[in-house]
PDB file of N, CA and C in Angstrom:
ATOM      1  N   UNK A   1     126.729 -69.120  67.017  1.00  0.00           N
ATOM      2  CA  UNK A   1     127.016 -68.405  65.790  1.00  0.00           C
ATOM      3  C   UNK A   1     125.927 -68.724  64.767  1.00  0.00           C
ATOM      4  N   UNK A   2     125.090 -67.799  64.155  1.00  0.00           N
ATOM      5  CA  UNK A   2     124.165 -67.952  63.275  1.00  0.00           C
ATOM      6  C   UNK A   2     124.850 -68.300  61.778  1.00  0.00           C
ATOM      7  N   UNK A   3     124.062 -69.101  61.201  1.00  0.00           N
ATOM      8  CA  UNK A   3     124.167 -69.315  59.782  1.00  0.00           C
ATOM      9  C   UNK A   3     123.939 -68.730  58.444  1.00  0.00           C
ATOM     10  N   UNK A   4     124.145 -68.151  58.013  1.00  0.00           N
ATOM     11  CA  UNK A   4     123.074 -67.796  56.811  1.00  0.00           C
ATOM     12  C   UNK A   4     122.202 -68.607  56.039  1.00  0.00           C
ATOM     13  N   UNK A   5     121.000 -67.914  55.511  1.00  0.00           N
ATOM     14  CA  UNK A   5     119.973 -68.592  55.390  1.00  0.00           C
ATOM     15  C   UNK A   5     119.962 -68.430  53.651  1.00  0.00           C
ATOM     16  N   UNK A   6     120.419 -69.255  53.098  1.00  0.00           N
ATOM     17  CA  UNK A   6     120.140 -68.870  51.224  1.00  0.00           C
ATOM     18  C   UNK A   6     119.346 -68.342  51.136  1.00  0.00           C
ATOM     19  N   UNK A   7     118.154 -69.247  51.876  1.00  0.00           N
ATOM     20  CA  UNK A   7     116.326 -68.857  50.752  1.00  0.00           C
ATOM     21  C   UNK A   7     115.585 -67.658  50.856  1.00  0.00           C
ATOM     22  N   UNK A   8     116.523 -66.862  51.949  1.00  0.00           N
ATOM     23  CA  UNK A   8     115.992 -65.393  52.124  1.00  0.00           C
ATOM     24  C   UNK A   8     116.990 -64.351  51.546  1.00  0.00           C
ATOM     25  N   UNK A   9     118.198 -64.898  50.901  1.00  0.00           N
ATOM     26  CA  UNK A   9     118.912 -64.084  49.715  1.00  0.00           C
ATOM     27  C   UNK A   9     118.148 -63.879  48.422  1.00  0.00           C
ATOM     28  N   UNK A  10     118.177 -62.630  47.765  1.00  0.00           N
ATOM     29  CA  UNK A  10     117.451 -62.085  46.740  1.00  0.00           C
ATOM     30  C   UNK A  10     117.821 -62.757  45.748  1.00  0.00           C
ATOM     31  N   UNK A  11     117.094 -63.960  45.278  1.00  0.00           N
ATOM     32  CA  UNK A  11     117.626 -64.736  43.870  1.00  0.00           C
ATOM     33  C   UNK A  11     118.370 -65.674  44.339  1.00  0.00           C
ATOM     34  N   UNK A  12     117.982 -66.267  45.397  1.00  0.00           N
ATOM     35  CA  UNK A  12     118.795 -67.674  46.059  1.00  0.00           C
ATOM     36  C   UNK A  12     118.199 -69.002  45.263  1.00  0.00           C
ATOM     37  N   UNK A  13     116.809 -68.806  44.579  1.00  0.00           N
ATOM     38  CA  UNK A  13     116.753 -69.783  43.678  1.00  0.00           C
ATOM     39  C   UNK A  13     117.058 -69.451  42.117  1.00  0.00           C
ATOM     40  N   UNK A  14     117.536 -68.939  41.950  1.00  0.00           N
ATOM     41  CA  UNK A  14     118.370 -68.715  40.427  1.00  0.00           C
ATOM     42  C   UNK A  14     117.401 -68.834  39.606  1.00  0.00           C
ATOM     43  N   UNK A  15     116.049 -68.494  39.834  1.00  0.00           N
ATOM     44  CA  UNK A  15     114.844 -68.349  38.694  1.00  0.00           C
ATOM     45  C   UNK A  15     114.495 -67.080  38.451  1.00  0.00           C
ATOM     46  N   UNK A  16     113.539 -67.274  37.280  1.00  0.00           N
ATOM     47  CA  UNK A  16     113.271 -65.610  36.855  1.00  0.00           C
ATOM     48  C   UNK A  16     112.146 -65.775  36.207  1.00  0.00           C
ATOM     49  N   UNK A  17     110.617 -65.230  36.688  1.00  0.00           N
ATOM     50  CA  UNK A  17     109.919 -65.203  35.976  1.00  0.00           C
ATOM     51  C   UNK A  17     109.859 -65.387  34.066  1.00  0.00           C
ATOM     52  N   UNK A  18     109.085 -66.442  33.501  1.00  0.00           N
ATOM     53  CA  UNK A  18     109.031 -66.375  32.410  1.00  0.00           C
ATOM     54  C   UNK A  18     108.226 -64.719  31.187  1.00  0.00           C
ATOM     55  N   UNK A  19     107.549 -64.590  32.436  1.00  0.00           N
ATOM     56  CA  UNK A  19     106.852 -63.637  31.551  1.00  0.00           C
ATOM     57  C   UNK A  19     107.388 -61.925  31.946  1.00  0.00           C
ATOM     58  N   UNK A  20     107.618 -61.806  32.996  1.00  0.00           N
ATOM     59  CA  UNK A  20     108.155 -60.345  33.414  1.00  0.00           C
ATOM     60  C   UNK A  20     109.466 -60.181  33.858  1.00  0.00           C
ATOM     61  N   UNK A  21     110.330 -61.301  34.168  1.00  0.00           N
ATOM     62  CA  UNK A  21     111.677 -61.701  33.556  1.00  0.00           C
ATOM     63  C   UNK A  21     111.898 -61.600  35.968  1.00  0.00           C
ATOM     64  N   UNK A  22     111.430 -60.792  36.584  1.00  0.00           N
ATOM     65  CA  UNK A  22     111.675 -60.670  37.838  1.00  0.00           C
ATOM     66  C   UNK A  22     112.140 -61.678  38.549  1.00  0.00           C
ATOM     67  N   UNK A  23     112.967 -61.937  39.056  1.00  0.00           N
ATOM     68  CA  UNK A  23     113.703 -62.995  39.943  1.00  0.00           C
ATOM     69  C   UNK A  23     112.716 -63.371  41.261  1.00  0.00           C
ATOM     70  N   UNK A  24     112.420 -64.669  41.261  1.00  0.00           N
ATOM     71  CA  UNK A  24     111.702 -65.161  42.157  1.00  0.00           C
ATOM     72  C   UNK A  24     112.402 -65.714  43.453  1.00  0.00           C
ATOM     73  N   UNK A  25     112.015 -65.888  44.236  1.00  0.00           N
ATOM     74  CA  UNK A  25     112.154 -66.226  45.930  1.00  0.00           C
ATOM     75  C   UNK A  25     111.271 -67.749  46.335  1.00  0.00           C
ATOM     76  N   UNK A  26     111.959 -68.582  46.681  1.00  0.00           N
ATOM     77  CA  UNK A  26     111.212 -69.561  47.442  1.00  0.00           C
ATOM     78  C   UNK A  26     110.252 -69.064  48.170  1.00  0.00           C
ATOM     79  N   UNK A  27     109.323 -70.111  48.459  1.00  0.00           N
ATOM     80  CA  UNK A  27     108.040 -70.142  49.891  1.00  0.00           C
ATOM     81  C   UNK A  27     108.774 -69.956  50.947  1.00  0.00           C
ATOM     82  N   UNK A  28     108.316 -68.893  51.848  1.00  0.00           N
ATOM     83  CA  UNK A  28     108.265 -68.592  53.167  1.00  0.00           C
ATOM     84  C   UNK A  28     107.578 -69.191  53.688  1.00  0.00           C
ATOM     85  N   UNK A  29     107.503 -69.555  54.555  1.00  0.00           N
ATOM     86  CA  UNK A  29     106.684 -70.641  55.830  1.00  0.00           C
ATOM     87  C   UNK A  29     107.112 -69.908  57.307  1.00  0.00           C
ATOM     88  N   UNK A  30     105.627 -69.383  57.443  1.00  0.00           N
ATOM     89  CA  UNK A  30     105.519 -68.947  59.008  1.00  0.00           C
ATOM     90  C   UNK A  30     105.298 -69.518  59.780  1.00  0.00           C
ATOM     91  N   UNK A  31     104.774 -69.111  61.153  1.00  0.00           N
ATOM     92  CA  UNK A  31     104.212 -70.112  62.117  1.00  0.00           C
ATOM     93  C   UNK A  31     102.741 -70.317  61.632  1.00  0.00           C
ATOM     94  N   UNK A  32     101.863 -69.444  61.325  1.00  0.00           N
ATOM     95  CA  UNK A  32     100.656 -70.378  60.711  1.00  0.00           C
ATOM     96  C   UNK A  32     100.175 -69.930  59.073  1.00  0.00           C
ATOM     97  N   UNK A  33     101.309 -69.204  58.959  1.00  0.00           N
ATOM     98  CA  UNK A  33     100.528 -68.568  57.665  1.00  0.00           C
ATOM     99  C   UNK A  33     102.481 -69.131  56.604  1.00  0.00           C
ATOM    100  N   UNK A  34     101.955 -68.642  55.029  1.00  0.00           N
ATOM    101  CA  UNK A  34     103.345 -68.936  53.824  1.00  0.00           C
ATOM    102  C   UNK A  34     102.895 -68.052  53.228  1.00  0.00           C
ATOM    103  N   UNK A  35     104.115 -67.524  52.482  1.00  0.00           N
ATOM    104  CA  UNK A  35     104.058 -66.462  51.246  1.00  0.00           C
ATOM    105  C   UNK A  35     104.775 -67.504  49.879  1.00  0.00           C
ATOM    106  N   UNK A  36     104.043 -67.666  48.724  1.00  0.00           N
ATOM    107  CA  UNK A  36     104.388 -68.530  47.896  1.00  0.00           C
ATOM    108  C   UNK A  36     105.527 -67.724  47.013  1.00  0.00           C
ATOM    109  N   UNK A  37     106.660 -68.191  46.719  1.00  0.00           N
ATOM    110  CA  UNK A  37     107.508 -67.504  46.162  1.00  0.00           C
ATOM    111  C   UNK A  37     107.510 -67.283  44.802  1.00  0.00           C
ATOM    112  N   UNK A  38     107.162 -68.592  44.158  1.00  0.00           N
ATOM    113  CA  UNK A  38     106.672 -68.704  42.689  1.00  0.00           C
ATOM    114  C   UNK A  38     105.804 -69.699  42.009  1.00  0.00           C
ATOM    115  N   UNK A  39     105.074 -69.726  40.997  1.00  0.00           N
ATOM    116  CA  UNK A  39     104.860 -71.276  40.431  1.00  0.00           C
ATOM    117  C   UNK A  39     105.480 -71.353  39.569  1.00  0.00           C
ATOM    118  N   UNK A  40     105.730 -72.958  39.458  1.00  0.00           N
ATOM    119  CA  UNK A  40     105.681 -73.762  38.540  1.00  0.00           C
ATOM    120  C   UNK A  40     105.225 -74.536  37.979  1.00  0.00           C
ATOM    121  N   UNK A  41     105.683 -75.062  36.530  1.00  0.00           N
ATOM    122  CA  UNK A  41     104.785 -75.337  35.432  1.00  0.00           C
ATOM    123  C   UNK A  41     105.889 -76.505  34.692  1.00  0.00           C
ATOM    124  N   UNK A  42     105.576 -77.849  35.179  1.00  0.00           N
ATOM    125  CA  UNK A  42     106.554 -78.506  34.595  1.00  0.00           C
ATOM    126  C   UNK A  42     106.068 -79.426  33.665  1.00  0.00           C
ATOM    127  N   UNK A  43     106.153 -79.095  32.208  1.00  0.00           N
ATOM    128  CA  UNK A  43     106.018 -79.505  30.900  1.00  0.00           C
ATOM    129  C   UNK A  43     106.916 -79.873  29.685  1.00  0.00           C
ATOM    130  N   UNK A  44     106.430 -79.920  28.646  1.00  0.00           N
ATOM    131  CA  UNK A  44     107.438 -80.170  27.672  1.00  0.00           C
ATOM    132  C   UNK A  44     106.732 -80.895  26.508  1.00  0.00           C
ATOM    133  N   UNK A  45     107.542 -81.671  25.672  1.00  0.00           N
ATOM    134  CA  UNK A  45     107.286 -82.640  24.633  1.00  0.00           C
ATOM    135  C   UNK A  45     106.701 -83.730  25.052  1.00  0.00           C
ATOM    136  N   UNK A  46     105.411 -84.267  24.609  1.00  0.00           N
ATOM    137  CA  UNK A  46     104.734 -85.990  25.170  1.00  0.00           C
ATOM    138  C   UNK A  46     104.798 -86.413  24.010  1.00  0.00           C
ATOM    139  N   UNK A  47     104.596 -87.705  23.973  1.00  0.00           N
ATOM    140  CA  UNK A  47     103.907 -88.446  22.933  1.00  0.00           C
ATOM    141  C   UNK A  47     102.996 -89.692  23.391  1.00  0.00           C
ATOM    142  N   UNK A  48     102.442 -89.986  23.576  1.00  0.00           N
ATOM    143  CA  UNK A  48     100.924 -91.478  24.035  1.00  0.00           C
ATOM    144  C   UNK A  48     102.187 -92.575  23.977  1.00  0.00           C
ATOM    145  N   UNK A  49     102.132 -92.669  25.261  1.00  0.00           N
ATOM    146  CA  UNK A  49     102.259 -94.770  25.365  1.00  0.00           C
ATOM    147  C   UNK A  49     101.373 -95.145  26.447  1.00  0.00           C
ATOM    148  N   UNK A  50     101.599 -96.698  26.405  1.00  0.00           N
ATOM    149  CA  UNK A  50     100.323 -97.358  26.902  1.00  0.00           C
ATOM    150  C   UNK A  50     101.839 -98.002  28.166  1.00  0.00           C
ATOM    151  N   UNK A  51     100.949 -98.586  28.665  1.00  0.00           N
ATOM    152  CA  UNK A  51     101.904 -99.959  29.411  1.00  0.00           C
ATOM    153  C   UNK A  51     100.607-100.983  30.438  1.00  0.00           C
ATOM    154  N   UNK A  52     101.271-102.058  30.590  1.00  0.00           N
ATOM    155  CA  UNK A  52     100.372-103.489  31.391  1.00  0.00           C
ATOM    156  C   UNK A  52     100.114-102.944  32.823  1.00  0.00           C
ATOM    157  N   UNK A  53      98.778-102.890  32.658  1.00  0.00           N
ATOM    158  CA  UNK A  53      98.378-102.475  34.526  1.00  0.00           C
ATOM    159  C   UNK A  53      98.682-103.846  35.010  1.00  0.00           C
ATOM    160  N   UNK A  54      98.840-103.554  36.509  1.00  0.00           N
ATOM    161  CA  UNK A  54      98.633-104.745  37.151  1.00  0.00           C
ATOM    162  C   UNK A  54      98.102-105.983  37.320  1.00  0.00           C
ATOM    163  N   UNK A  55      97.052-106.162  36.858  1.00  0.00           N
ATOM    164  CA  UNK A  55      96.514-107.054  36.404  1.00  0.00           C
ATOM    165  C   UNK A  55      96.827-108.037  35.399  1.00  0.00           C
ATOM    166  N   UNK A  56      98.090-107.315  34.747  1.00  0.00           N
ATOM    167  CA  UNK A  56      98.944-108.012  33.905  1.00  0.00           C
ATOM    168  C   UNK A  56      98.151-108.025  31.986  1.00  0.00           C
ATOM    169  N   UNK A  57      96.936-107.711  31.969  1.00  0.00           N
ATOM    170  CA  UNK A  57      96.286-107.604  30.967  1.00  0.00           C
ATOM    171  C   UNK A  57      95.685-106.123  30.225  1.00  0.00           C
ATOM    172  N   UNK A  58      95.750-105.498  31.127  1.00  0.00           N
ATOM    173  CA  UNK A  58      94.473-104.385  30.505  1.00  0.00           C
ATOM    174  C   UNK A  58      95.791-103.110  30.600  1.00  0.00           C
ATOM    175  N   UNK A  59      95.813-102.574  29.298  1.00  0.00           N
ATOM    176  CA  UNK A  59      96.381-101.760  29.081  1.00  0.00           C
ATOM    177  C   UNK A  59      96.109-100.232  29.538  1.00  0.00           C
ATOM    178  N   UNK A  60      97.324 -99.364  30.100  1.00  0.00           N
ATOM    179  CA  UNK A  60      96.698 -98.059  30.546  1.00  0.00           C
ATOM    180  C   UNK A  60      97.730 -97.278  29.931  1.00  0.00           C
ATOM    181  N   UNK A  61      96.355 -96.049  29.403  1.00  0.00           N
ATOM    182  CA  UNK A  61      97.258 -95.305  28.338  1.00  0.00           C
ATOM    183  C   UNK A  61      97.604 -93.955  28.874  1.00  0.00           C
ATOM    184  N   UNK A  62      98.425 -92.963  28.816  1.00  0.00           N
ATOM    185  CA  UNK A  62      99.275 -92.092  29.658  1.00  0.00           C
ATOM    186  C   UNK A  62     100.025 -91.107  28.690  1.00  0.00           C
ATOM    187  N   UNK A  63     100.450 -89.733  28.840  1.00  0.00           N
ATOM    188  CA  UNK A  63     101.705 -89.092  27.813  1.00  0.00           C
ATOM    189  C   UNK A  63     102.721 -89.309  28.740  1.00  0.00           C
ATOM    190  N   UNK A  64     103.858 -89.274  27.730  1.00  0.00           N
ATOM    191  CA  UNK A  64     104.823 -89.458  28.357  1.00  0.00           C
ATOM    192  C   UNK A  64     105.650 -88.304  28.058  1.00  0.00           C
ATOM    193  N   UNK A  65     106.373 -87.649  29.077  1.00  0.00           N
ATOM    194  CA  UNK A  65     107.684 -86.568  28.983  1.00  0.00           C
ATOM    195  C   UNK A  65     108.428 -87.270  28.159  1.00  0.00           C
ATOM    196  N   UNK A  66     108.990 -86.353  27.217  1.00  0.00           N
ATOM    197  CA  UNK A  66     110.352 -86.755  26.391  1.00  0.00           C
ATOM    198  C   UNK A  66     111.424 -85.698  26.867  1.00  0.00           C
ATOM    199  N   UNK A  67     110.806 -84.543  26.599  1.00  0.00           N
ATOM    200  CA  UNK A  67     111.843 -83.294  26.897  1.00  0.00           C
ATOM    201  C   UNK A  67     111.144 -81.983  28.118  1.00  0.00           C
ATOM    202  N   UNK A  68     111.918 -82.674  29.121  1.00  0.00           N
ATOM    203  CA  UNK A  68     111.477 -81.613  30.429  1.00  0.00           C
ATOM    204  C   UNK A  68     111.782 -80.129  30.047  1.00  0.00           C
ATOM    205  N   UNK A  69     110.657 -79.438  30.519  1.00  0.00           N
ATOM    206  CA  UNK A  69     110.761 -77.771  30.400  1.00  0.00           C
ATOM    207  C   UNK A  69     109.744 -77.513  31.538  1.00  0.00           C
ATOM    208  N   UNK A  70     110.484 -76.695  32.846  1.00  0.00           N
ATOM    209  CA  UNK A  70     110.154 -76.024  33.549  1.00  0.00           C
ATOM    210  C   UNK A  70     109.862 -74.503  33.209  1.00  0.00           C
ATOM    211  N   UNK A  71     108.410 -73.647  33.849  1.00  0.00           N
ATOM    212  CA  UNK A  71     107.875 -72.431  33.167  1.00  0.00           C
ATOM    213  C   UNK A  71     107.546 -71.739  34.597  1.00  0.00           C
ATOM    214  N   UNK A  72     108.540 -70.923  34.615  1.00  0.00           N
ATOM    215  CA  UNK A  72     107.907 -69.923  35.880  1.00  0.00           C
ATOM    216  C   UNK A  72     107.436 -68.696  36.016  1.00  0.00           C
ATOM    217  N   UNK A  73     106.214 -68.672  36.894  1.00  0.00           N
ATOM    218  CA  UNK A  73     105.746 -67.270  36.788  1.00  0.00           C
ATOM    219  C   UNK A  73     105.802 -67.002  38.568  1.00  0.00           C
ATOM    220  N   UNK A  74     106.311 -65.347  38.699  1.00  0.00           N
ATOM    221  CA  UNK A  74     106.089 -64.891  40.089  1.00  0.00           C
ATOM    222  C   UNK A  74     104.613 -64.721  40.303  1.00  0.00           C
ATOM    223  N   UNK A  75     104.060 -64.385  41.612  1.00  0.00           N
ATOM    224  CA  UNK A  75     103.208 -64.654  42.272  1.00  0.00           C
ATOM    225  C   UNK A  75     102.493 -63.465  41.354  1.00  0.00           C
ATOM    226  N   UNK A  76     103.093 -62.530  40.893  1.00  0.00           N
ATOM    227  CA  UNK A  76     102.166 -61.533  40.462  1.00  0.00           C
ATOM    228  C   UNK A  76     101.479 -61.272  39.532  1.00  0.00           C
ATOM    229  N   UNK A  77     102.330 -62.368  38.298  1.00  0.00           N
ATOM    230  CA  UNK A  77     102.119 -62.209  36.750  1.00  0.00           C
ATOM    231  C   UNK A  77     100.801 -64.085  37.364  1.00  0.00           C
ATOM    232  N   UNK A  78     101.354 -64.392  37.902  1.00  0.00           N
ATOM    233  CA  UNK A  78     100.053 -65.832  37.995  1.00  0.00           C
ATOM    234  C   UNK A  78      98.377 -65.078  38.459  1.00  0.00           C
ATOM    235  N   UNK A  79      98.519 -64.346  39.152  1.00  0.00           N
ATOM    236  CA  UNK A  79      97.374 -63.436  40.074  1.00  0.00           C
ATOM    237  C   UNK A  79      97.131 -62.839  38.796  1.00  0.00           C
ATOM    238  N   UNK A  80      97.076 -62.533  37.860  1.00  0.00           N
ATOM    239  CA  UNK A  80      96.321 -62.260  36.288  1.00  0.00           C
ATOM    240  C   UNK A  80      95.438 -63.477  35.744  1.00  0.00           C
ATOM    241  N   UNK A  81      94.309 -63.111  35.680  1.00  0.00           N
ATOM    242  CA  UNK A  81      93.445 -63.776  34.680  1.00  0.00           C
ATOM    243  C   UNK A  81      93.742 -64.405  33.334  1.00  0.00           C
ATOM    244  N   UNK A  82      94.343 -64.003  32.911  1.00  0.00           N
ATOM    245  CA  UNK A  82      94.730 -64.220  31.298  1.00  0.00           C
ATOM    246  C   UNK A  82      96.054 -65.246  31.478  1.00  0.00           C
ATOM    247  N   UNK A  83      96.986 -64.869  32.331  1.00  0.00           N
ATOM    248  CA  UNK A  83      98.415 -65.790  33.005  1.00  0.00           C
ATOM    249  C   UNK A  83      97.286 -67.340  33.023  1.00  0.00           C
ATOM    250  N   UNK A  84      96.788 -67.193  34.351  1.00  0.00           N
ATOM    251  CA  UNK A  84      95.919 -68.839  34.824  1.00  0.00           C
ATOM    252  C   UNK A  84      95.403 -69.050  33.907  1.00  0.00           C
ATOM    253  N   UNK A  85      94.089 -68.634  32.929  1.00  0.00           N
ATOM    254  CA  UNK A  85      93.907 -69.121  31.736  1.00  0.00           C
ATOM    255  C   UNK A  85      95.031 -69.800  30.924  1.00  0.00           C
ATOM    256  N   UNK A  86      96.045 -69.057  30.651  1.00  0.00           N
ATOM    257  CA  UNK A  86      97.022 -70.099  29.565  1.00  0.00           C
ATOM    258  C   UNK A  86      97.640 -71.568  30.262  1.00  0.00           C
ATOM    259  N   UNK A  87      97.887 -70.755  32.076  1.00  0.00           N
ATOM    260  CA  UNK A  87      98.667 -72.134  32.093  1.00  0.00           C
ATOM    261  C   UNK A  87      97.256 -73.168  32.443  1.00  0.00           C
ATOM    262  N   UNK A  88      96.314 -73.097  32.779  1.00  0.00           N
ATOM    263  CA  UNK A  88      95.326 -73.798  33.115  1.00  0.00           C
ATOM    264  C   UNK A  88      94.831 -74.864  31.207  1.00  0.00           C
ATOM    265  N   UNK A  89      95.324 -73.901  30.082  1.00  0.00           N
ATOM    266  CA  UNK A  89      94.815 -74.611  29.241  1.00  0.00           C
ATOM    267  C   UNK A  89      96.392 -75.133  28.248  1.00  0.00           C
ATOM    268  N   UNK A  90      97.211 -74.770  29.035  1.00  0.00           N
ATOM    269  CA  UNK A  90      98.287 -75.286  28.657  1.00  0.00           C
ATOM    270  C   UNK A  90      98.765 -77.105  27.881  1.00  0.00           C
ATOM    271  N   UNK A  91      98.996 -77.086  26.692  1.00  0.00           N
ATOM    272  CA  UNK A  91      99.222 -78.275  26.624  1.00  0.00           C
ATOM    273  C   UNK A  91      97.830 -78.633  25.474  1.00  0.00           C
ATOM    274  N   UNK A  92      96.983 -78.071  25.486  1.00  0.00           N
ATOM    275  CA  UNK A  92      95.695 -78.377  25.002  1.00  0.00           C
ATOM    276  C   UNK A  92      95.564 -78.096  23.273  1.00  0.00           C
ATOM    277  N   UNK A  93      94.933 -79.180  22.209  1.00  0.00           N
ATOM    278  CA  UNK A  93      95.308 -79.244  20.861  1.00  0.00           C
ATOM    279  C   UNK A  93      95.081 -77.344  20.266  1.00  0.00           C
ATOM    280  N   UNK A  94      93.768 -76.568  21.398  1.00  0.00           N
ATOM    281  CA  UNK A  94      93.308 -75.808  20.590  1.00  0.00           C
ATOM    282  C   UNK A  94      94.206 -74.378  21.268  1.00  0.00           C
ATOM    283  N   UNK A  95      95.130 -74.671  22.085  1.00  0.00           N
ATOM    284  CA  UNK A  95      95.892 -73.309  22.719  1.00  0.00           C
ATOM    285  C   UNK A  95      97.295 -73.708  22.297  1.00  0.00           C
ATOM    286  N   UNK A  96      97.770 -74.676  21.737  1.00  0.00           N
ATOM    287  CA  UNK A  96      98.600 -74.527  21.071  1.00  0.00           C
ATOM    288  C   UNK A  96      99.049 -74.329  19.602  1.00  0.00           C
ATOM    289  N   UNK A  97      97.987 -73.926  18.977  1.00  0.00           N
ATOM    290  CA  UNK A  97      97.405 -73.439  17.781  1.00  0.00           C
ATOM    291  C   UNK A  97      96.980 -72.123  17.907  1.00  0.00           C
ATOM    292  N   UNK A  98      96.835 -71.546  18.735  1.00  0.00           N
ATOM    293  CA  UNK A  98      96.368 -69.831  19.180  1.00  0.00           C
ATOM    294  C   UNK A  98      97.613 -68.909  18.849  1.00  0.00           C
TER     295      UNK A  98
END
């Protein structure tokens, strides 16, 4: 008796593009080839802390997540130039001022 398979139900991951609102689909995985279902973009609020490397002395400095926010785009709105530009400069002092 076969099972059903969620990840090939239409909207089995309960996401929806951020920018064209379209309901996305997990990765397919073939025998040698995948169809990517969506990206993601997992960001949010940082603020700079440091903490003791191993060495027990020398400080390493890092942002830290305060407030998780996941950002999804389907495969189609990412395949735009202008899409990869933002998320590629995402986070950055002078694109969040644009």
């Amino acid at each position: 008796m076969s099972q059903p398979v969620a990840s090939k139900e239409v909207g089995a991951t309960g996401l929806r593009c951020a920018r064209c609102g379209a309901v996305v689909e997990g990765t397919r995985h073939g025998r040698a080839t995948y169809t990517v279902g969506y990206y993601l973009l997992h960001t949010g609020k940082t603020v700079d802390a440091t903490f003791v490397g191993r060495d027990g002395e020398t400080p390493v400095a890092y942002r830290r997540l305060l407030e998780g926010v996941d950002v999804v785009s389907c495969p189609r709105c990412f395949a735009e130039p202008a899409v990869r530009r933002q998320w590629a400069a995402f986070g950055d002092e002078e694109a969040s001022h644009a």
